[in-house]
PDB file of N, CA and C in Angstrom:
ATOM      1  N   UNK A   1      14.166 -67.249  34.788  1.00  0.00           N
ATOM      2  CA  UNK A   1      13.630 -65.940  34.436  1.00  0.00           C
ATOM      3  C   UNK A   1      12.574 -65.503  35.450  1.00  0.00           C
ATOM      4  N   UNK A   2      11.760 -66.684  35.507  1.00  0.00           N
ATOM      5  CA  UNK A   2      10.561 -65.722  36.391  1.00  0.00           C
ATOM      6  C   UNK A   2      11.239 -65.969  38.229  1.00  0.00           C
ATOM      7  N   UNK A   3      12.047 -66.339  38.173  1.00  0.00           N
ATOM      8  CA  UNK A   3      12.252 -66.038  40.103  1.00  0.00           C
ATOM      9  C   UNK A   3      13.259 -65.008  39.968  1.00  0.00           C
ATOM     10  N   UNK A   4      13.965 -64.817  38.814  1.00  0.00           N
ATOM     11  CA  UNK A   4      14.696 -63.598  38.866  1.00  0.00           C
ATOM     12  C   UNK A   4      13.586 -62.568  39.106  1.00  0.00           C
ATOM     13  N   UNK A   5      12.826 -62.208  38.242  1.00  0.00           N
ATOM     14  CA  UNK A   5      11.635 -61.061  38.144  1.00  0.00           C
ATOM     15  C   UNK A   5      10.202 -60.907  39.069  1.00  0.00           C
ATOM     16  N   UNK A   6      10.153 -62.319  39.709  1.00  0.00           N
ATOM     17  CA  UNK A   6       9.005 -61.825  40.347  1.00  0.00           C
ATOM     18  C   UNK A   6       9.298 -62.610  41.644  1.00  0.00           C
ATOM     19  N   UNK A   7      10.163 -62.500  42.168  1.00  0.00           N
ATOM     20  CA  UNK A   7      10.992 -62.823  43.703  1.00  0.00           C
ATOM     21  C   UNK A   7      11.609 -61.527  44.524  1.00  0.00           C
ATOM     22  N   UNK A   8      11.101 -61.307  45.620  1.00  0.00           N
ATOM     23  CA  UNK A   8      11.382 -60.320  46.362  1.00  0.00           C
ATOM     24  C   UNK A   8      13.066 -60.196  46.682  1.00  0.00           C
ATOM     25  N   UNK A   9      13.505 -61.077  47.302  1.00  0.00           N
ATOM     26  CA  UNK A   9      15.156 -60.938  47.941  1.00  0.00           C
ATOM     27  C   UNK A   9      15.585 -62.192  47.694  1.00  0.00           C
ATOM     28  N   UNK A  10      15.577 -62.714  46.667  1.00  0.00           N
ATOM     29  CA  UNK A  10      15.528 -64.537  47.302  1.00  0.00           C
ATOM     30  C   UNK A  10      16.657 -64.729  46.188  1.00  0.00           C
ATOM     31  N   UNK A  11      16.536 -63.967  44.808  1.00  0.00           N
ATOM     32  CA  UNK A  11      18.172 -64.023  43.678  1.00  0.00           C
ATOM     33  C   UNK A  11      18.530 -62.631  43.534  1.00  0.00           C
ATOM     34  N   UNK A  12      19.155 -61.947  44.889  1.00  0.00           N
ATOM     35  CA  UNK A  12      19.603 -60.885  44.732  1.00  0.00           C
ATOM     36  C   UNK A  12      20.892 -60.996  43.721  1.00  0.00           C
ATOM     37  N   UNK A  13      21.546 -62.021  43.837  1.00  0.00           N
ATOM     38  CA  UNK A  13      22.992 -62.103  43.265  1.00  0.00           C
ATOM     39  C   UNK A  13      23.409 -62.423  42.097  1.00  0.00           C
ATOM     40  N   UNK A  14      21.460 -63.473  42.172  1.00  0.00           N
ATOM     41  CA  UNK A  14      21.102 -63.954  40.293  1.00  0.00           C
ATOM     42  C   UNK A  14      22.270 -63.096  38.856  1.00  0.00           C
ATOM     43  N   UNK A  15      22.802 -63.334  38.111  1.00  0.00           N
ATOM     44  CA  UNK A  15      23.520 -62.676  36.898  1.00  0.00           C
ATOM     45  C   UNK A  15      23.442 -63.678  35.620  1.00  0.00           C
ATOM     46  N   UNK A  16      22.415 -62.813  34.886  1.00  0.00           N
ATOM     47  CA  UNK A  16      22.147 -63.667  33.342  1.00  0.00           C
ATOM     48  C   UNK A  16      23.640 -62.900  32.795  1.00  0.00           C
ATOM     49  N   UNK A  17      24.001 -64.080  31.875  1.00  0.00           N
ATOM     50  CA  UNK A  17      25.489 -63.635  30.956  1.00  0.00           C
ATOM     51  C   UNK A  17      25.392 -61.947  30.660  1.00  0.00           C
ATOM     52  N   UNK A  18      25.971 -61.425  31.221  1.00  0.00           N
ATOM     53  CA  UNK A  18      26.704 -60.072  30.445  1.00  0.00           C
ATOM     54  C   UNK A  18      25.390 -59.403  30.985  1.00  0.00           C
ATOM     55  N   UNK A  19      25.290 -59.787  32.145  1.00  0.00           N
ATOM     56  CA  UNK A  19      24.018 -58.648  32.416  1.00  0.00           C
ATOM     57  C   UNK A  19      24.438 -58.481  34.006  1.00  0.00           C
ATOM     58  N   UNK A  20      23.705 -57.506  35.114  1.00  0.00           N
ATOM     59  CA  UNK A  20      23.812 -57.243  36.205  1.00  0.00           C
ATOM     60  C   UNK A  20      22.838 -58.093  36.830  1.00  0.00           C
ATOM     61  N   UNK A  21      23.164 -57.928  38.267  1.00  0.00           N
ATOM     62  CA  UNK A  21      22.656 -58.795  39.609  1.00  0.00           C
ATOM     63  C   UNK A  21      21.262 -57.816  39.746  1.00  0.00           C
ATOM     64  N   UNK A  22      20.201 -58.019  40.610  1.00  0.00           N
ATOM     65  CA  UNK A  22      19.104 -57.495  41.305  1.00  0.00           C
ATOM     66  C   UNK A  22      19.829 -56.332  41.866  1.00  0.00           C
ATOM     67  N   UNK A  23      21.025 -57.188  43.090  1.00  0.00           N
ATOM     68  CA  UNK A  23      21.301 -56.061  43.948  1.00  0.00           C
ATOM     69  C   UNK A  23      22.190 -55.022  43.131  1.00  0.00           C
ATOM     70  N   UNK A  24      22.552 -54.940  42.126  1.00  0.00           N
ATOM     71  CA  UNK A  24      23.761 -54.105  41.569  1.00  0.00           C
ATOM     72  C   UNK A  24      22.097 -52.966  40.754  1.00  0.00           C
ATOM     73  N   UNK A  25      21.174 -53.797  40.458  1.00  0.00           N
ATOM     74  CA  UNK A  25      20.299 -52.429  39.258  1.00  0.00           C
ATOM     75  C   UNK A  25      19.815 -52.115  40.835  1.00  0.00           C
ATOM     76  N   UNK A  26      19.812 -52.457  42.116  1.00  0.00           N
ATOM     77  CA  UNK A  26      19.108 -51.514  43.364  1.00  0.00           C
ATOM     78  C   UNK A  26      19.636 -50.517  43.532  1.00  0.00           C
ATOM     79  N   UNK A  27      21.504 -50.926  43.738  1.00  0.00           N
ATOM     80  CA  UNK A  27      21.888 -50.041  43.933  1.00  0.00           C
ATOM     81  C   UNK A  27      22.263 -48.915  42.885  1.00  0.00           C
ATOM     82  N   UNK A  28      22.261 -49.308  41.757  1.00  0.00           N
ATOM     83  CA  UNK A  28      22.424 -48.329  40.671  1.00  0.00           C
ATOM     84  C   UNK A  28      20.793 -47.230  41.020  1.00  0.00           C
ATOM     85  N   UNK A  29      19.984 -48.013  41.039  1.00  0.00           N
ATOM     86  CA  UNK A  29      18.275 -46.839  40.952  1.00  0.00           C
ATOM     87  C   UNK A  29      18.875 -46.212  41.875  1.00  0.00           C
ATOM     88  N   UNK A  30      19.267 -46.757  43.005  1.00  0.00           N
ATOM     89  CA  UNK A  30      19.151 -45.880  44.588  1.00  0.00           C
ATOM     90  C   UNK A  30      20.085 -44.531  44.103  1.00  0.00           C
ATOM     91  N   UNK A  31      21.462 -45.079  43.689  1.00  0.00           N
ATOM     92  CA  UNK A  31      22.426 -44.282  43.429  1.00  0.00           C
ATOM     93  C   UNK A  31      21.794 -42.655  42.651  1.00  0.00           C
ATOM     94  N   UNK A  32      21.006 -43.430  41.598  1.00  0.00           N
ATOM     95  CA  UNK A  32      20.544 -42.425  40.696  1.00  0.00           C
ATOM     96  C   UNK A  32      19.742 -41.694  41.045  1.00  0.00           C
ATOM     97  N   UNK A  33      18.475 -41.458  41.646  1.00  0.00           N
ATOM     98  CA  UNK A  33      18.012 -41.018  42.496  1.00  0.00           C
ATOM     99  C   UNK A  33      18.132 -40.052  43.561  1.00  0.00           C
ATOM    100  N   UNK A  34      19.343 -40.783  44.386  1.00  0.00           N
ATOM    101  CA  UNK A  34      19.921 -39.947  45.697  1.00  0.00           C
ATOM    102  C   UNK A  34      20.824 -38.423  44.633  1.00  0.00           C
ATOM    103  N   UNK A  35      21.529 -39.167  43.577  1.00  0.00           N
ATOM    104  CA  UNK A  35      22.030 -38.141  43.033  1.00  0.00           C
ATOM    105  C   UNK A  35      20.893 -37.134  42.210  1.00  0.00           C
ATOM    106  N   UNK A  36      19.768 -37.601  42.333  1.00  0.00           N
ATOM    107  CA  UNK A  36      18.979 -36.237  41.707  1.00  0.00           C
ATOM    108  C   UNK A  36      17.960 -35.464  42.109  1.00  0.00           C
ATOM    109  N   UNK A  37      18.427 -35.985  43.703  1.00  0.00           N
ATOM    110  CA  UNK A  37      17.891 -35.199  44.960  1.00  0.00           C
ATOM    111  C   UNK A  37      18.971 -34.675  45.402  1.00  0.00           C
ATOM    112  N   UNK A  38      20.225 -35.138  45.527  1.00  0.00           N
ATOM    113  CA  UNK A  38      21.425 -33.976  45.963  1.00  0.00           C
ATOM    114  C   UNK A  38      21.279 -32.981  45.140  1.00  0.00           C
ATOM    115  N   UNK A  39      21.321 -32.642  43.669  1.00  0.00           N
ATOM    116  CA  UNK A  39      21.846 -31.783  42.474  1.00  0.00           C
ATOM    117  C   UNK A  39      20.366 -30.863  41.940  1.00  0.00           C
ATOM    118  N   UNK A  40      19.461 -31.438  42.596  1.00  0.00           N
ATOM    119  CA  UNK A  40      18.265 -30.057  42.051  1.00  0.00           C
ATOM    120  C   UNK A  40      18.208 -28.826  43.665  1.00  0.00           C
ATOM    121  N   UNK A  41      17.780 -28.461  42.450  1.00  0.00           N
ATOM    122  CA  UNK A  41      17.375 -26.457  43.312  1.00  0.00           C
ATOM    123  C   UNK A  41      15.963 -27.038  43.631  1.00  0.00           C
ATOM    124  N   UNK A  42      15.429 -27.429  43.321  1.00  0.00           N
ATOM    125  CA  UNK A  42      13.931 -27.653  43.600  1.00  0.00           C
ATOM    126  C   UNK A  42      13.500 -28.202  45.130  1.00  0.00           C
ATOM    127  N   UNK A  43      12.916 -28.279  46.144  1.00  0.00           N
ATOM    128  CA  UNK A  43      12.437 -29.006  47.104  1.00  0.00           C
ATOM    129  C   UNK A  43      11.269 -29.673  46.903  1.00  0.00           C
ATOM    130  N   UNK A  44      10.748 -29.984  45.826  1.00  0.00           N
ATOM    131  CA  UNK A  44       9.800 -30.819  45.673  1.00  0.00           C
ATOM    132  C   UNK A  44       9.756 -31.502  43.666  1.00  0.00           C
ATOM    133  N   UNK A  45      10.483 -32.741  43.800  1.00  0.00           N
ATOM    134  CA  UNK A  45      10.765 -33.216  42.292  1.00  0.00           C
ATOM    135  C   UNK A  45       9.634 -34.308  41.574  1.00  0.00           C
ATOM    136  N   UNK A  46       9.630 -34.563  40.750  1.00  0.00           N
ATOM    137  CA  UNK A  46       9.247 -35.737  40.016  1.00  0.00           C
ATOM    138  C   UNK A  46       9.458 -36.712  39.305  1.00  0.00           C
ATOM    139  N   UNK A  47       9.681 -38.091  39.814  1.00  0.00           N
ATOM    140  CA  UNK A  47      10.477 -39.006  39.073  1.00  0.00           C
ATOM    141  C   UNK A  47       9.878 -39.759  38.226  1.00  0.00           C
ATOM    142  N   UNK A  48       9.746 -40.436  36.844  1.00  0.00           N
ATOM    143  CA  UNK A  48       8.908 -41.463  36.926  1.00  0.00           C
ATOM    144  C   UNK A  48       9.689 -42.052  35.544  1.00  0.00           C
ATOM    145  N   UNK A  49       8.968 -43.537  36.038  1.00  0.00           N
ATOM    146  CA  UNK A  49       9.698 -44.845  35.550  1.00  0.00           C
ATOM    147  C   UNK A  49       9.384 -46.071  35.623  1.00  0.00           C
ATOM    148  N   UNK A  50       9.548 -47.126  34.648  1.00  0.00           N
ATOM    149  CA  UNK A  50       9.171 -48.119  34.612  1.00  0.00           C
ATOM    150  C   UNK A  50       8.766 -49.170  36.355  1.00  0.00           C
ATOM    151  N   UNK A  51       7.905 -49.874  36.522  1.00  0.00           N
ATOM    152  CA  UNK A  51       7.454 -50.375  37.639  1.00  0.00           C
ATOM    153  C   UNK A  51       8.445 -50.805  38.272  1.00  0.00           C
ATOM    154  N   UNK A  52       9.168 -51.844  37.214  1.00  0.00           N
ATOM    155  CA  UNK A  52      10.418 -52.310  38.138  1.00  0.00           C
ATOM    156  C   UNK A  52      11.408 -51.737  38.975  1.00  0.00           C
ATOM    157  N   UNK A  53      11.603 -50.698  38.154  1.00  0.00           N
ATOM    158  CA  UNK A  53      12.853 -49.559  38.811  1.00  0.00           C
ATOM    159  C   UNK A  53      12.113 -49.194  40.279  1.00  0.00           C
ATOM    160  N   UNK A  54      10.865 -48.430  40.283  1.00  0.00           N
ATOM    161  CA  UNK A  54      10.366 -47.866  41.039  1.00  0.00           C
ATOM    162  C   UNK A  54      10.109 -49.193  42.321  1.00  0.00           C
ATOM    163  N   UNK A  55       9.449 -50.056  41.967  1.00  0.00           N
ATOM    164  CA  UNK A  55       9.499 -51.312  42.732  1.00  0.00           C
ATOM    165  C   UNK A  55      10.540 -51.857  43.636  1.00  0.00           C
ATOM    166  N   UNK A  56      11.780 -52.264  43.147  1.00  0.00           N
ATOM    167  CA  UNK A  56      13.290 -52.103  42.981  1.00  0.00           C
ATOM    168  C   UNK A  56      13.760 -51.515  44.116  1.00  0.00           C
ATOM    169  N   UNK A  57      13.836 -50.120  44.079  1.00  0.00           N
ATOM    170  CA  UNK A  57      13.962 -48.800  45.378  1.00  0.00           C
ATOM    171  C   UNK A  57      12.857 -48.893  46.203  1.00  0.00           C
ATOM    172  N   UNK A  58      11.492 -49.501  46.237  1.00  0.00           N
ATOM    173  CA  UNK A  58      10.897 -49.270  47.107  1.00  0.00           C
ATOM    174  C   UNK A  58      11.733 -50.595  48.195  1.00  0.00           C
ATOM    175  N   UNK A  59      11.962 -51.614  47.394  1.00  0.00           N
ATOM    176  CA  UNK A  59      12.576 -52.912  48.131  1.00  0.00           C
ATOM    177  C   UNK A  59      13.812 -52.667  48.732  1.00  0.00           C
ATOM    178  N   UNK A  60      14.782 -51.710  48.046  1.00  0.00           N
ATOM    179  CA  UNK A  60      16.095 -51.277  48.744  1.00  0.00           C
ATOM    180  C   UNK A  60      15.729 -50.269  49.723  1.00  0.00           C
ATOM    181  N   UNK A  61      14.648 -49.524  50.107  1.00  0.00           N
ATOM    182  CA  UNK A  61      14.468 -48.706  50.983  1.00  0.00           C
ATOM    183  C   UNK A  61      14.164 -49.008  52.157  1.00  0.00           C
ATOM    184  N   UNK A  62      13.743 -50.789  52.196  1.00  0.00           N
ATOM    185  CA  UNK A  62      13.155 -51.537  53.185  1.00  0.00           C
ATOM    186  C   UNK A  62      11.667 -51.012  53.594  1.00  0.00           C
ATOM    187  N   UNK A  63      10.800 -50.260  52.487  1.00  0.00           N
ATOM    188  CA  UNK A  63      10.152 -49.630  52.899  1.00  0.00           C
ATOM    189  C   UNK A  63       8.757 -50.581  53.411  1.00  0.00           C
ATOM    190  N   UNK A  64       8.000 -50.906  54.084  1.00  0.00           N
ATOM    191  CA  UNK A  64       7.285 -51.839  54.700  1.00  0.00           C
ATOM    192  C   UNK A  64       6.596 -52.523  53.740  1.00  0.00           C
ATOM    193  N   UNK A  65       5.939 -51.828  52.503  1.00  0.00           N
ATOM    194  CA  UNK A  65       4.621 -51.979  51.746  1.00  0.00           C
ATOM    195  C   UNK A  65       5.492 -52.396  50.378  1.00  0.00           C
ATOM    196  N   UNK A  66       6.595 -53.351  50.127  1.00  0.00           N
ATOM    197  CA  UNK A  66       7.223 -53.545  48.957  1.00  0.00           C
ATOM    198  C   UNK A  66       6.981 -54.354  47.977  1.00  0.00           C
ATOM    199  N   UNK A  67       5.305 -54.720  47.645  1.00  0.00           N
ATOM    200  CA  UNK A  67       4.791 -55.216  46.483  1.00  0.00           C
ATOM    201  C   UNK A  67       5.165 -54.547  45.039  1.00  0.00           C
ATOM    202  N   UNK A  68       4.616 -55.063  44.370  1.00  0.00           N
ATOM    203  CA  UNK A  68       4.979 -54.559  42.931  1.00  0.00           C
ATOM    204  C   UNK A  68       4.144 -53.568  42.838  1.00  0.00           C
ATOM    205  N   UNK A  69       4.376 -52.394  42.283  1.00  0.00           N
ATOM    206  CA  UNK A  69       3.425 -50.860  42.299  1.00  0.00           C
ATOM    207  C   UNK A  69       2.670 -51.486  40.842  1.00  0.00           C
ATOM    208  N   UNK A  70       1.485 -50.986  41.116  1.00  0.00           N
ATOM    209  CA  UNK A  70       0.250 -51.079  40.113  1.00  0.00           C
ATOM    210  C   UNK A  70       0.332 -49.714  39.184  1.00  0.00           C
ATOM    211  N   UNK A  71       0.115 -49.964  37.961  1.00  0.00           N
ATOM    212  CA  UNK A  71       0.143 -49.064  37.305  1.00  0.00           C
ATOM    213  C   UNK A  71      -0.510 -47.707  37.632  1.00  0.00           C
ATOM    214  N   UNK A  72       0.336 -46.404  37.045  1.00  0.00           N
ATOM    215  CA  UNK A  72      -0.482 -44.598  37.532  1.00  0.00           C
ATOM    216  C   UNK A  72       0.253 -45.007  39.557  1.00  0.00           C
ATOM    217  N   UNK A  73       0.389 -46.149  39.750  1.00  0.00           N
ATOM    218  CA  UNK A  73       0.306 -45.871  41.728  1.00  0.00           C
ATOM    219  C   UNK A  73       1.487 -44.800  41.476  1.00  0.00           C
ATOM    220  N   UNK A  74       1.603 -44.007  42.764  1.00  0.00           N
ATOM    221  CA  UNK A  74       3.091 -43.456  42.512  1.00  0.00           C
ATOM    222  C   UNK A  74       3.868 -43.959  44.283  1.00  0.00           C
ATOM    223  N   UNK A  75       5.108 -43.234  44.530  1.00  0.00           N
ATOM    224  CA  UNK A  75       5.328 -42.859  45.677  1.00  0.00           C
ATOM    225  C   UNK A  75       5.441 -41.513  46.684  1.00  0.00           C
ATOM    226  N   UNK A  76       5.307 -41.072  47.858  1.00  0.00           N
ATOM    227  CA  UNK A  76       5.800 -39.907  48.121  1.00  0.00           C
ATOM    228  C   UNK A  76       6.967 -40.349  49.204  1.00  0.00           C
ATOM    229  N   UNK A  77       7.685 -39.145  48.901  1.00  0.00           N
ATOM    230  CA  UNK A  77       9.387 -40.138  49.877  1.00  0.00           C
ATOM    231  C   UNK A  77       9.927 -38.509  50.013  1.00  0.00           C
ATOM    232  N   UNK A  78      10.994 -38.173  51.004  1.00  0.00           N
ATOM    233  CA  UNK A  78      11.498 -37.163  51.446  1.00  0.00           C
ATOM    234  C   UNK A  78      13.043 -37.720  51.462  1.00  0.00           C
ATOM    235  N   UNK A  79      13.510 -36.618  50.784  1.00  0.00           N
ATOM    236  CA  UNK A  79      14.972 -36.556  51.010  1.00  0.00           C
ATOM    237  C   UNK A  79      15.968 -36.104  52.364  1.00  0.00           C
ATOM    238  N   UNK A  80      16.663 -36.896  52.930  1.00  0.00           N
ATOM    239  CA  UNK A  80      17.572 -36.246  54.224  1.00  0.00           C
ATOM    240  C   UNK A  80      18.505 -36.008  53.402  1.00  0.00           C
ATOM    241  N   UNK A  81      19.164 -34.639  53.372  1.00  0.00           N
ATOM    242  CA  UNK A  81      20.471 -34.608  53.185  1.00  0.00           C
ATOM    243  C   UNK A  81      21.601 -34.447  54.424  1.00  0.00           C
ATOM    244  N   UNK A  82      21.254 -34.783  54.966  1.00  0.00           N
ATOM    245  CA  UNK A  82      22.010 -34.834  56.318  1.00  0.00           C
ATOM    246  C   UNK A  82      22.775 -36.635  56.259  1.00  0.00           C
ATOM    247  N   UNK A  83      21.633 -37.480  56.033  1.00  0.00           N
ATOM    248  CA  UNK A  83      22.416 -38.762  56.127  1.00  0.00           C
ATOM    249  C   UNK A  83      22.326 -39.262  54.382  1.00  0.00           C
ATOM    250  N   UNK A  84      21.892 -38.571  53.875  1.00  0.00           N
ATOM    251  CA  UNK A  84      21.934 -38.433  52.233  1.00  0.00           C
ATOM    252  C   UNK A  84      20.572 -39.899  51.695  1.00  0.00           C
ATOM    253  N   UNK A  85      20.085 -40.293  52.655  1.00  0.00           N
ATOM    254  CA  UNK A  85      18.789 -40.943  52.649  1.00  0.00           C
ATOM    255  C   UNK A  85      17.789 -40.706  52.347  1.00  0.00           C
ATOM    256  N   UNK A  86      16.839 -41.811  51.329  1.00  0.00           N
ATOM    257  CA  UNK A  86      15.597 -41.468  50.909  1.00  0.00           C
ATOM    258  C   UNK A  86      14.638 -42.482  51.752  1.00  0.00           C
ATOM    259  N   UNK A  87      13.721 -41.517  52.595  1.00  0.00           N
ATOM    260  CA  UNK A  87      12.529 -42.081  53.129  1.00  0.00           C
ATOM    261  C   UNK A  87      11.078 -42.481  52.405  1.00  0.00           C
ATOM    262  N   UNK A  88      10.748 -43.324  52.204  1.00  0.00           N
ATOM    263  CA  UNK A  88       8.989 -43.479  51.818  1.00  0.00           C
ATOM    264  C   UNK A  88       8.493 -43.008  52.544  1.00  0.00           C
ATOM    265  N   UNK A  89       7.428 -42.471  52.502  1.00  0.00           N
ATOM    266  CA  UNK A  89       6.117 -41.745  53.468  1.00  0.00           C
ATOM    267  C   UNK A  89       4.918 -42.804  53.068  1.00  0.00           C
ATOM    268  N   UNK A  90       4.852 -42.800  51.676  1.00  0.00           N
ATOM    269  CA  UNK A  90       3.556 -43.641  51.388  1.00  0.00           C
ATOM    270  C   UNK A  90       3.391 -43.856  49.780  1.00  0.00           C
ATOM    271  N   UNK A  91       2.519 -44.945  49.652  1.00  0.00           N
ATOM    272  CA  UNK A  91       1.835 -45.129  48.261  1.00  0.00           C
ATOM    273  C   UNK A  91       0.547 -44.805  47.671  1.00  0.00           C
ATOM    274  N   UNK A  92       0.453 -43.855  47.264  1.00  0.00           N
ATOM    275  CA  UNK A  92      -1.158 -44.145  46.582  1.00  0.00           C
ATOM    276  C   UNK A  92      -1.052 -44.712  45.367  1.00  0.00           C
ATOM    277  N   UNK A  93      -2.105 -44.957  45.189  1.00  0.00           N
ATOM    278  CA  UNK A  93      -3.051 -46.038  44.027  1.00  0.00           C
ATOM    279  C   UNK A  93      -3.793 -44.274  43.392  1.00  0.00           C
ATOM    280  N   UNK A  94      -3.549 -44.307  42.354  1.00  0.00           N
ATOM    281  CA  UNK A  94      -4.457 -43.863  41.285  1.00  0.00           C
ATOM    282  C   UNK A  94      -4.994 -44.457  40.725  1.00  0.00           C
ATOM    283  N   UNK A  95      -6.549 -44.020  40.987  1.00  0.00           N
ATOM    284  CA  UNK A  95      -7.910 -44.599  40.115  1.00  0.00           C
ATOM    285  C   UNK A  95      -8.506 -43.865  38.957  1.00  0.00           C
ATOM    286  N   UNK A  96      -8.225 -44.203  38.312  1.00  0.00           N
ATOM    287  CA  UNK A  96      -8.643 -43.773  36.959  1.00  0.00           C
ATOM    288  C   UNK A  96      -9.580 -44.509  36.277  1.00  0.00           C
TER     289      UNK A  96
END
């Protein structure tokens, strides 16, 4: 349990009975995501969601800074629709 959950790349392939791999919920977030940056009218959205998920995509994005996000932190990331890719820009930490 805990190297499934608190291991960076190391049991991507890990599968508890009747459940999915690391890499299959990455690519499912990524999937979900990219699809709700293709399908809005909006140019500027808001996602939000449990740490892991968000954590998760920051790790499939290869984005440099891929610790576990601290609670309130968020991300800012830009959509290409040209190569249909989501970039990180950065993390802040909200202090509250």
């Amino acid at each position: 349990y805990n190297k499934f959950y608190h291991s960076k790349d190391g049991l991507l392939d890990f599968r508890f009975p009747d459940g999915e791999t690391k890499r299959e919920a990455r690519n499912r977030i990524c999937d979900c995501i990219i699809d709700i940056c293709k399908n809005t009218p909006y140019n500027t959205i808001g996602i939000s969601s449990h740490g892991f998920v968000l954590t998760e995509f920051t790790r499939a994005t290869n984005y440099k800074d891929d610790d576990s996000l601290k609670n309130c932190e968020y991300l800012e990331a830009e959509f290409d629709s040209n190569t249909q890719k989501i970039k990180i820009l950065k993390r802040v930490e909200c202090n509250i």
